[in-house]
Protein backbone atom coordinates (compact mmCIF):
# COMPACT_ATOMS: atom_id res chain seq x y z
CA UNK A 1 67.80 108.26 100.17
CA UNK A 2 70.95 106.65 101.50
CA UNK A 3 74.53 107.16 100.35
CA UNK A 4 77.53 105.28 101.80
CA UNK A 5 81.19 106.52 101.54
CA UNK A 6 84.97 105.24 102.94
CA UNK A 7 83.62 106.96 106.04
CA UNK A 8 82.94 110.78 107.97
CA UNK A 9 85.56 113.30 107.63
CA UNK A 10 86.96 111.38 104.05
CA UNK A 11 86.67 113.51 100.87
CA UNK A 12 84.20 111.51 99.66
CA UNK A 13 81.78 112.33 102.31
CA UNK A 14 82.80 116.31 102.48
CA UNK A 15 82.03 116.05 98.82
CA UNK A 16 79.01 114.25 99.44
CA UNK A 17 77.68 116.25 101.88
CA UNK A 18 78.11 119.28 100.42
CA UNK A 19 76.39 118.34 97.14
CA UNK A 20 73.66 116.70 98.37
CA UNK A 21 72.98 119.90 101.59
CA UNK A 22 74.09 122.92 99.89
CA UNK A 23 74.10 122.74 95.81
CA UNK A 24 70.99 120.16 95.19
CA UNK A 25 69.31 120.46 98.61
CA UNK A 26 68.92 116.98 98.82
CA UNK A 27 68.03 115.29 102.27
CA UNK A 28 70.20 112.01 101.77
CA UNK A 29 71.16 110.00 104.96
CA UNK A 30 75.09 109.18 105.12
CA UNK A 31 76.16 106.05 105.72
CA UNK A 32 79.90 105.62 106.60
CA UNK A 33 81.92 102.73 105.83
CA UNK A 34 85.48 101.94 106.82
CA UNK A 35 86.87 102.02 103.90
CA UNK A 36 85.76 101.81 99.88
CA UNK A 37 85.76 98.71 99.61
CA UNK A 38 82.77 98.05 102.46
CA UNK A 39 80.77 100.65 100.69
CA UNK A 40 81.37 99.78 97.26
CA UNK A 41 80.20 96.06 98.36
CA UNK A 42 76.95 97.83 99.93
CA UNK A 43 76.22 99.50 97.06
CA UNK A 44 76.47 96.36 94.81
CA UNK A 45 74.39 94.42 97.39
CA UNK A 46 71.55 97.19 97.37
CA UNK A 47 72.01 98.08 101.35
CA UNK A 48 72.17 101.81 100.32
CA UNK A 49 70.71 104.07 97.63
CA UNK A 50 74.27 105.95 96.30
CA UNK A 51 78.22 105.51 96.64
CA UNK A 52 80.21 108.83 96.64
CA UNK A 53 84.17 107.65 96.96
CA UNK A 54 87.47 108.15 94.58
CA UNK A 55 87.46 106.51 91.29
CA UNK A 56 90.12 104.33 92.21
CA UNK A 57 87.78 102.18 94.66
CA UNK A 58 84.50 101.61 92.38
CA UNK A 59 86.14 101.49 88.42
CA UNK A 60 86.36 98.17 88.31
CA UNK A 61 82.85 97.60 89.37
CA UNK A 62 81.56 100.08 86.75
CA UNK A 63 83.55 98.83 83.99
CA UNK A 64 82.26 95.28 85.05
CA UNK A 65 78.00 96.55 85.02
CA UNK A 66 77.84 95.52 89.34
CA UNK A 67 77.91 99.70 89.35
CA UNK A 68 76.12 102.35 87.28
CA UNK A 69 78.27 105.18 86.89
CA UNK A 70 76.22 108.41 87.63
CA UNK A 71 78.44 111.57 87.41
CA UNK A 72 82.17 112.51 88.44
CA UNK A 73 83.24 115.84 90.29
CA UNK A 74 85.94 116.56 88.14
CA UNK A 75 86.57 119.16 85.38
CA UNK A 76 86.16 116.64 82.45
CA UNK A 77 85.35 113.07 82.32
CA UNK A 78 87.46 110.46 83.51
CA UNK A 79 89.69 108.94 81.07
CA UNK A 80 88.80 105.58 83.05
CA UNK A 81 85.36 106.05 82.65
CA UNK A 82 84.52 107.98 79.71
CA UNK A 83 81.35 107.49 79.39
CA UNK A 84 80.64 108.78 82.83
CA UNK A 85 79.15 112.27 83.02
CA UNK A 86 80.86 115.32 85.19
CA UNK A 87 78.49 117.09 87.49
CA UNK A 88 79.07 120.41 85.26
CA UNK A 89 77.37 118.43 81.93
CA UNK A 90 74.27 117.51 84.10
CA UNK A 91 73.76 121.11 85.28
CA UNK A 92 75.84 121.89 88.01
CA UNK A 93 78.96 123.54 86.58
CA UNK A 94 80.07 125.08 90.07
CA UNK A 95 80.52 121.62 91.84
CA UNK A 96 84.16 120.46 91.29
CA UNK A 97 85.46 117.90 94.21
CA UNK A 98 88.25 115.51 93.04
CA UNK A 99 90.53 113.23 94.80
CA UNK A 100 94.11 113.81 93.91
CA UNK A 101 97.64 112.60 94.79
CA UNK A 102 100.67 114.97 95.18
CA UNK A 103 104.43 114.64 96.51
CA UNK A 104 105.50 116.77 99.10
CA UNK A 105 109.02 117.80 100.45
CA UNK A 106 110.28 119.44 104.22
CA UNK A 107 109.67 123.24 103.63
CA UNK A 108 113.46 124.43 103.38
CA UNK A 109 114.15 122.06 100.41
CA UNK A 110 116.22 124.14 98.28
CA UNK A 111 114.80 125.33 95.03
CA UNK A 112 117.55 123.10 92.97
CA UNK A 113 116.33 120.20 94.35
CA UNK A 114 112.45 120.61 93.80
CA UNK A 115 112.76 121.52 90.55
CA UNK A 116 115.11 118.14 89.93
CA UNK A 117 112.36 115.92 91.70
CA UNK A 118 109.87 117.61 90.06
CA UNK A 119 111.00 117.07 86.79
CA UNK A 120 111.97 113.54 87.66
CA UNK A 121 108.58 112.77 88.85
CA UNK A 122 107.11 113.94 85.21
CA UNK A 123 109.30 112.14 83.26
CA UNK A 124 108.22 109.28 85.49
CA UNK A 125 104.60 110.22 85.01
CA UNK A 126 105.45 110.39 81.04
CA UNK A 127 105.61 107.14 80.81
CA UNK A 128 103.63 105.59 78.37
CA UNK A 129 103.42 102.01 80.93
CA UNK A 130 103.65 104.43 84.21
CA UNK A 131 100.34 106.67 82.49
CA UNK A 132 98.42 103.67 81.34
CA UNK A 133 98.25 101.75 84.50
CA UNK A 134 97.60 104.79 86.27
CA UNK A 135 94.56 106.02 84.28
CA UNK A 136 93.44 101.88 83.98
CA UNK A 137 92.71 102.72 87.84
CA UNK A 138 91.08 106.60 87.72
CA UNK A 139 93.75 108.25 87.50
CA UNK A 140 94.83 111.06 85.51
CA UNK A 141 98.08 111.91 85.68
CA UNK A 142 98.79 115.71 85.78
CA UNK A 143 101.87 117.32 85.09
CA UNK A 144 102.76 120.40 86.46
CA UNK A 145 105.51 122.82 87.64
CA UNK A 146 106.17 123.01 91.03
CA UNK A 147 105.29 126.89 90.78
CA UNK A 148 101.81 125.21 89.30
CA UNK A 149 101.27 122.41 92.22
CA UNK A 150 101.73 124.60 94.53
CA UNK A 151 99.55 127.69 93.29
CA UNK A 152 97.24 124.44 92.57
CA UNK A 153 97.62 122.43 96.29
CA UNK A 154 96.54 126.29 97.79
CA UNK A 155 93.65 126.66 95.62
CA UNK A 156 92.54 123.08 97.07
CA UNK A 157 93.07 123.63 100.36
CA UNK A 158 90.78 127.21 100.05
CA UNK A 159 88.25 124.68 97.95
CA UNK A 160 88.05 122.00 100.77
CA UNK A 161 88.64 124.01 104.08
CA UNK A 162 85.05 126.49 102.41
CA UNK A 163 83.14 122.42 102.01
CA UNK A 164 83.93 121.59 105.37
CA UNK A 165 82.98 124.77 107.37
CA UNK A 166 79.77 125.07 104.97
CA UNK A 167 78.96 121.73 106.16
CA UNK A 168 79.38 122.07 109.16
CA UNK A 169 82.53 119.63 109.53
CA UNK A 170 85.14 121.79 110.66
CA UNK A 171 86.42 122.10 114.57
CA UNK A 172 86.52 126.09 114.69
């Protein structure tokens, strides 16, 4: 079995790879692509077996029928996609592997002024036009503290940094 993603070291592929090695001990051949797009366009042509890559790159082809939706590595299903599965509702309720976007400041940013952008960038992500385009495209916006994304952004990095040493990915 074959399985294409935006390419080796992406999150796609760690996520990949460590579904398909360690939870369902699956033999599956990766096949990089630069990019989404390329692999997406494989997958449609039938020049590999699977796509693993963010929502963002393959929702329009599902919604359209040139993709078949299989599962998403996220907590609960897509709002883009809701008729798309998570892993956890097809039996494997430890494998959680999202893509997500965050906003990041220089360490010594004074408290005053993360909690200001911070609340500017929810009211932002409030927005009924702001939310609708963003889910239209996988994704879901999240809103959080900055207390929250942080305790969150270390609980990711943990999550990722244990995929890519099980692997085998990592440089140490």
């Amino acid at each position: 079995m074959t399985y294409g993603t935006a390419g080796v070291g992406t999150a796609s592929y760690i996520a990949a790879e460590y579904f398909f090695k360690i939870i369902a001990k699956i033999n599956a051949v990766h096949v990089p692509f630069s990019g989404g797009a390329p692999a997406v366009t494989a997958a449609i042509g039938n020049h590999i077996d699977l796509l693993a890559v963010s929502m963002p790159a393959a929702v329009q082809q599902i919604r359209q029928g040139g993709l078949r939706g299989l599962g998403v590595a996220s907590l609960q299903r897509a709002s883009a996609l809701p008729d798309v599965p998570t892993y956890a509702e097809q039996g494997f309720p430890d494998f959680y592997a999202t893509s997500w976007v965050g906003f990041f400041v220089p360490a010594k940013t004074g408290e005053a002024v993360v909690a200001k952008l911070n609340a500017e960038i929810n009211t932002i992500l409030k927005d009924p036009t702001v939310e609708q385009r963003l889910r239209g495209t996988g994704f879901d916006p999240i809103i959080k503290t900055d207390k929250e994304a942080a305790d969150e952004f270390k609980r990711e990095v943990e999550s990722w940094s244990r995929m890519v040493k099980t692997i085998g990915a990592s440089v140490d």
